[in-house]
C-alpha atoms as a PDB file:
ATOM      1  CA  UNK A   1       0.000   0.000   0.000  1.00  0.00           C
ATOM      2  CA  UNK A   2       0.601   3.158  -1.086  1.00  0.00           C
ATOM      3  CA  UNK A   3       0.640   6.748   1.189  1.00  0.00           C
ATOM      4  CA  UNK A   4      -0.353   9.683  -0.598  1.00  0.00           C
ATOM      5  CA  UNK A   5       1.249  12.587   0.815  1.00  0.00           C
ATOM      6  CA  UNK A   6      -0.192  15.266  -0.397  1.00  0.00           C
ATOM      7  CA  UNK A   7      -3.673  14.165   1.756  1.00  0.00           C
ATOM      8  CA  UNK A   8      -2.115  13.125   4.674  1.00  0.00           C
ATOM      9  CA  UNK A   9      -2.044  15.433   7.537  1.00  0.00           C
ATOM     10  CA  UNK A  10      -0.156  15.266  10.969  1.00  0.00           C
ATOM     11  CA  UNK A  11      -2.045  16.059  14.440  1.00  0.00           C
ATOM     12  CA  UNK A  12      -0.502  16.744  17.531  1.00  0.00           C
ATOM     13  CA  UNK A  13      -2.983  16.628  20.953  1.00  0.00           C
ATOM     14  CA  UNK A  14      -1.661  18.785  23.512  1.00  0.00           C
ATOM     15  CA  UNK A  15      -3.137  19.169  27.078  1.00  0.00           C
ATOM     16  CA  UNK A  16      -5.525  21.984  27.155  1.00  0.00           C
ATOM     17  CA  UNK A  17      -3.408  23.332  29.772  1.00  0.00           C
ATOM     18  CA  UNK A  18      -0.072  23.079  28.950  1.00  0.00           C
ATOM     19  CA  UNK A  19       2.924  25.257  30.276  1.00  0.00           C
ATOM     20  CA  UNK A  20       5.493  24.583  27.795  1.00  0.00           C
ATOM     21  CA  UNK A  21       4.703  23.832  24.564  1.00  0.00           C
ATOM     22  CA  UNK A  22       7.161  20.887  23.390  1.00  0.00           C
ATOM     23  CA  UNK A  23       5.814  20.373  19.457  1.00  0.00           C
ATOM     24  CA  UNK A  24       7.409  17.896  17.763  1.00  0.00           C
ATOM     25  CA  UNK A  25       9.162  18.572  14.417  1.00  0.00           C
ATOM     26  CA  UNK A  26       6.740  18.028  11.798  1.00  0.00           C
ATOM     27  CA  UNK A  27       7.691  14.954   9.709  1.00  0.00           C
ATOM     28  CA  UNK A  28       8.574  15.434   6.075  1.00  0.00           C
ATOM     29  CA  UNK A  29       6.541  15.940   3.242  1.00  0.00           C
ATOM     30  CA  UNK A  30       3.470  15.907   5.564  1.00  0.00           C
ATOM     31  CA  UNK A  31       1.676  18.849   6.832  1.00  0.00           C
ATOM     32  CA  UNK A  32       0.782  19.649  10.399  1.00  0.00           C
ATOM     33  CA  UNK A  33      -2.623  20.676  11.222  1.00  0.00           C
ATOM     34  CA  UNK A  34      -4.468  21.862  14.201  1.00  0.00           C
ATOM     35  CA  UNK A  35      -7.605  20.115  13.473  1.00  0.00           C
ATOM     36  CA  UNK A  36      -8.532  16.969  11.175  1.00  0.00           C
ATOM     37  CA  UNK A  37     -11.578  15.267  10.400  1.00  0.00           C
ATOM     38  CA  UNK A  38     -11.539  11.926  10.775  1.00  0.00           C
ATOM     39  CA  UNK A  39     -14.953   9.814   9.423  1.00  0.00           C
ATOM     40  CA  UNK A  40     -16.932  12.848   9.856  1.00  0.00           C
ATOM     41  CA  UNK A  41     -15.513  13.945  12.873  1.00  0.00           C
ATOM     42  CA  UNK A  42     -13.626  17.585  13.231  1.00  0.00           C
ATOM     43  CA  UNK A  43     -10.973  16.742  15.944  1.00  0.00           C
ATOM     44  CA  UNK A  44      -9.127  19.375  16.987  1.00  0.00           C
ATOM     45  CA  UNK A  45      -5.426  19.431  19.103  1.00  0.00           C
ATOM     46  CA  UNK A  46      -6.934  20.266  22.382  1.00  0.00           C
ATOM     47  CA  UNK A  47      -9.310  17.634  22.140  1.00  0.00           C
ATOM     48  CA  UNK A  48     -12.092  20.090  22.310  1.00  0.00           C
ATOM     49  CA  UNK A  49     -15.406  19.759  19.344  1.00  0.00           C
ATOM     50  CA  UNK A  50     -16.019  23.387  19.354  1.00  0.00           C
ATOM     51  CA  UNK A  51     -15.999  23.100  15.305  1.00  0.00           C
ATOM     52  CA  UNK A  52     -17.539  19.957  15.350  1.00  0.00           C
ATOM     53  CA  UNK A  53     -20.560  21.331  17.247  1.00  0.00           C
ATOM     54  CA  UNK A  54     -20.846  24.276  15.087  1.00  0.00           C
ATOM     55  CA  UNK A  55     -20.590  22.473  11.864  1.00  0.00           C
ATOM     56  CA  UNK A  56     -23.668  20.393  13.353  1.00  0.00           C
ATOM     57  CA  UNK A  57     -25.551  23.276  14.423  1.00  0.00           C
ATOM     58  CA  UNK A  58     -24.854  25.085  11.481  1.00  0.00           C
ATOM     59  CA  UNK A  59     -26.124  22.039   8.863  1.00  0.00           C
ATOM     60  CA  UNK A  60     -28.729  21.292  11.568  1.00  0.00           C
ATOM     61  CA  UNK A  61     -30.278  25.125  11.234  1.00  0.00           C
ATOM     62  CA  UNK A  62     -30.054  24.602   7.434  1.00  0.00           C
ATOM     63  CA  UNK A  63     -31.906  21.584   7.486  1.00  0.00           C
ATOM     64  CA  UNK A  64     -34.482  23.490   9.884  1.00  0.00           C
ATOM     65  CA  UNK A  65     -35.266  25.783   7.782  1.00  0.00           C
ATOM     66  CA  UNK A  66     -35.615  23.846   4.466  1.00  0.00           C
ATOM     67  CA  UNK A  67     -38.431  21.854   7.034  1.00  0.00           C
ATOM     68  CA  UNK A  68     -40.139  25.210   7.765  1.00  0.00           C
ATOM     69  CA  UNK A  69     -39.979  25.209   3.743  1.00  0.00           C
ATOM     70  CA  UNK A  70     -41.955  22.067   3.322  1.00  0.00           C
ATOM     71  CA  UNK A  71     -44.462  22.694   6.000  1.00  0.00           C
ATOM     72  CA  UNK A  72     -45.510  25.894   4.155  1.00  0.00           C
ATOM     73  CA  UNK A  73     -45.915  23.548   0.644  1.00  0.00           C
ATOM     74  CA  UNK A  74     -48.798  21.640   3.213  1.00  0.00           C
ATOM     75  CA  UNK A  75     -46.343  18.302   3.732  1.00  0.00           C
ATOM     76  CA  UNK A  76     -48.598  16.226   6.629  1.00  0.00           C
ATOM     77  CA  UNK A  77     -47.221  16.401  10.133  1.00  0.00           C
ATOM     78  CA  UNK A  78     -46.638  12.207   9.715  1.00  0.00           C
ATOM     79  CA  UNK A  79     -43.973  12.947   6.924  1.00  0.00           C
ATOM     80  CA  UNK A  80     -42.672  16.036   8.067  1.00  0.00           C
ATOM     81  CA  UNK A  81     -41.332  13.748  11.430  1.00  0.00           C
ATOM     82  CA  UNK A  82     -40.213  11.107   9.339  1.00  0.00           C
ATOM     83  CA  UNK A  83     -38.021  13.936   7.323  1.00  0.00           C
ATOM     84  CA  UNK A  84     -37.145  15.788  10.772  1.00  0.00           C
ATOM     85  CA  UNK A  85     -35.572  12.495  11.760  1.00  0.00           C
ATOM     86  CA  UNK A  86     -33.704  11.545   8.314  1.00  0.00           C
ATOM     87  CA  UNK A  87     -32.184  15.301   8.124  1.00  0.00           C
ATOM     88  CA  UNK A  88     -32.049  16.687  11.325  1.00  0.00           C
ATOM     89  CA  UNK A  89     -31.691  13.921  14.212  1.00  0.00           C
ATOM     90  CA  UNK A  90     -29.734  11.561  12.150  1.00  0.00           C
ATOM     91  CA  UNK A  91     -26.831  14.525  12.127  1.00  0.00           C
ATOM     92  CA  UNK A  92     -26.720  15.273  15.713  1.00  0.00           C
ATOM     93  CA  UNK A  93     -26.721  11.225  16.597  1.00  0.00           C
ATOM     94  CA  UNK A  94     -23.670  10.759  14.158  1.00  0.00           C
ATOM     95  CA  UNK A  95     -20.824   9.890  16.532  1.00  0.00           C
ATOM     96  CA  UNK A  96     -22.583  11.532  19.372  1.00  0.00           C
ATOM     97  CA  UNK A  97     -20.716   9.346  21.852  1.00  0.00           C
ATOM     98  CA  UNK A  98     -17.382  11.134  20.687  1.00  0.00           C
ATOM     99  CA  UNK A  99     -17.839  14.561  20.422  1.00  0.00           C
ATOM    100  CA  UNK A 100     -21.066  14.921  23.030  1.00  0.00           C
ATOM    101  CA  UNK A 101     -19.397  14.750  26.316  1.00  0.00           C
ATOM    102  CA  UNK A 102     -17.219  17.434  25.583  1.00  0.00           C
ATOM    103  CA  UNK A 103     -19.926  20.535  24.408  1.00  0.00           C
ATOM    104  CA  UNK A 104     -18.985  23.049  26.524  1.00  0.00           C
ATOM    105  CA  UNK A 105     -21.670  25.642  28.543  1.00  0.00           C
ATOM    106  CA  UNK A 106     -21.661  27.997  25.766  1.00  0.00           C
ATOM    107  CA  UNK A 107     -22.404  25.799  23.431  1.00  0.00           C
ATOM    108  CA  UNK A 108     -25.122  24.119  25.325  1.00  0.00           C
ATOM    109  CA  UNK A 109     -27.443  27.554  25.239  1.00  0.00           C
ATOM    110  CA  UNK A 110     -26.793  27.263  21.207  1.00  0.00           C
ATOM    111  CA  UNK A 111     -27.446  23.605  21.543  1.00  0.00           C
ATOM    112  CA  UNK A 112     -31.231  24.320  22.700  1.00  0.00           C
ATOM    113  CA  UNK A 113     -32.169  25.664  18.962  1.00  0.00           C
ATOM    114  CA  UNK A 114     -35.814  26.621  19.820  1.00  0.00           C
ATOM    115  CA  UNK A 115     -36.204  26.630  16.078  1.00  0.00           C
ATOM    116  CA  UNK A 116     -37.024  22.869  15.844  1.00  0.00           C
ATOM    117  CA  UNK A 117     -40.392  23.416  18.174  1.00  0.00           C
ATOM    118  CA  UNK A 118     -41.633  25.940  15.256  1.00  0.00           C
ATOM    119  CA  UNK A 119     -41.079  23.577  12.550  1.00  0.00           C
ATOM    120  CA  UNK A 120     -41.684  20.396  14.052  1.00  0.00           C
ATOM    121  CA  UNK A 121     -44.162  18.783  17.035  1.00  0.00           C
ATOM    122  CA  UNK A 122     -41.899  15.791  18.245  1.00  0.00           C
ATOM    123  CA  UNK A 123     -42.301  15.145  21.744  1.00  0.00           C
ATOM    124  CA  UNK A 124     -39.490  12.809  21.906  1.00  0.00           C
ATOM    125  CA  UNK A 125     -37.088  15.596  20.492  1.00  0.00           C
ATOM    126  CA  UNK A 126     -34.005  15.519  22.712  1.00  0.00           C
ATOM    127  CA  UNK A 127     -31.079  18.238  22.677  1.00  0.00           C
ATOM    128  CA  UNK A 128     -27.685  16.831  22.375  1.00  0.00           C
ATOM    129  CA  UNK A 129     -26.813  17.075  25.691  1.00  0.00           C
ATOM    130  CA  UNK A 130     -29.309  14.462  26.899  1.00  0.00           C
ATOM    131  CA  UNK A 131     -28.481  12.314  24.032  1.00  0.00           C
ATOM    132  CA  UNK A 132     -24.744  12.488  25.076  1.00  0.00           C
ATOM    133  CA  UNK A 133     -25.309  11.670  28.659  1.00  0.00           C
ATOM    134  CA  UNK A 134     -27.445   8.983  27.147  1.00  0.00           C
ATOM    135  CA  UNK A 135     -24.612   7.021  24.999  1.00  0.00           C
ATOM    136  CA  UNK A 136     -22.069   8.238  27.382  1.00  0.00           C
ATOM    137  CA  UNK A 137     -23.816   5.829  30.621  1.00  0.00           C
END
């Protein structure tokens, strides 16, 4: 087998709180990166999902609003869950049990996304948080 070089990357985690910084030299040929995204996954050299949960939010508030979209063409309530789950849920499980532990307080408020309850009446609509705590026990 074969390694191409020009896509692979090099990631160093640190400790979030680290004193000295002792990087090692990057190796040659191969680019060092802060964060990488691994199967979907932005992980990042603190080991902190800040981008990760904003890239969900982000796509999840897209998806929201092409919902609204439907629900204004007259879509039944029946098929308007069954396309909140495929869009919207479906993103925010996707390797939920590596990234949601780690969703810090600021990001929980932005978590909430009120915007859903407009759109959509699912009473067994969780936020990530509660899904995290979920895989995580």
């Amino acid at each position: 087998m074969v390694i191409n070089l020009n896509k692979t990357k090099e990631i160093v985690f640190r400790r979030p709180s680290i004193r000295r910084l002792l990087a090692p030299a990057p190796l040659s040929g191969i680019e060092q990166v802060m964060c990488a995204k691994l199967l979907g996954v932005i992980f990042q050299h603190n080991l902190c999902f800040d981008d990760q949960v904003d890239v969900v939010l982000r796509t999840c508030s897209q998806r929201v609003s092409l919902l609204k979209l439907l629900r204004d063409q007259g879509i039944p309530q029946h098929n308007m869950d069954i396309v909140f789950h495929a869009m919207v849920l479906s993103k925010i499980r996707y390797a939920l049990c590596v990234w949601g532990g780690h969703i810090t307080a600021d990001k929980k408020k932005t978590a909430s996304m009120p915007c859903f309850e407009e759109c959509i009446n699912v009473d067994s609509l969780v936020i990530p948080m509660v899904l995290a705590q979920r895989c995580l026990t």
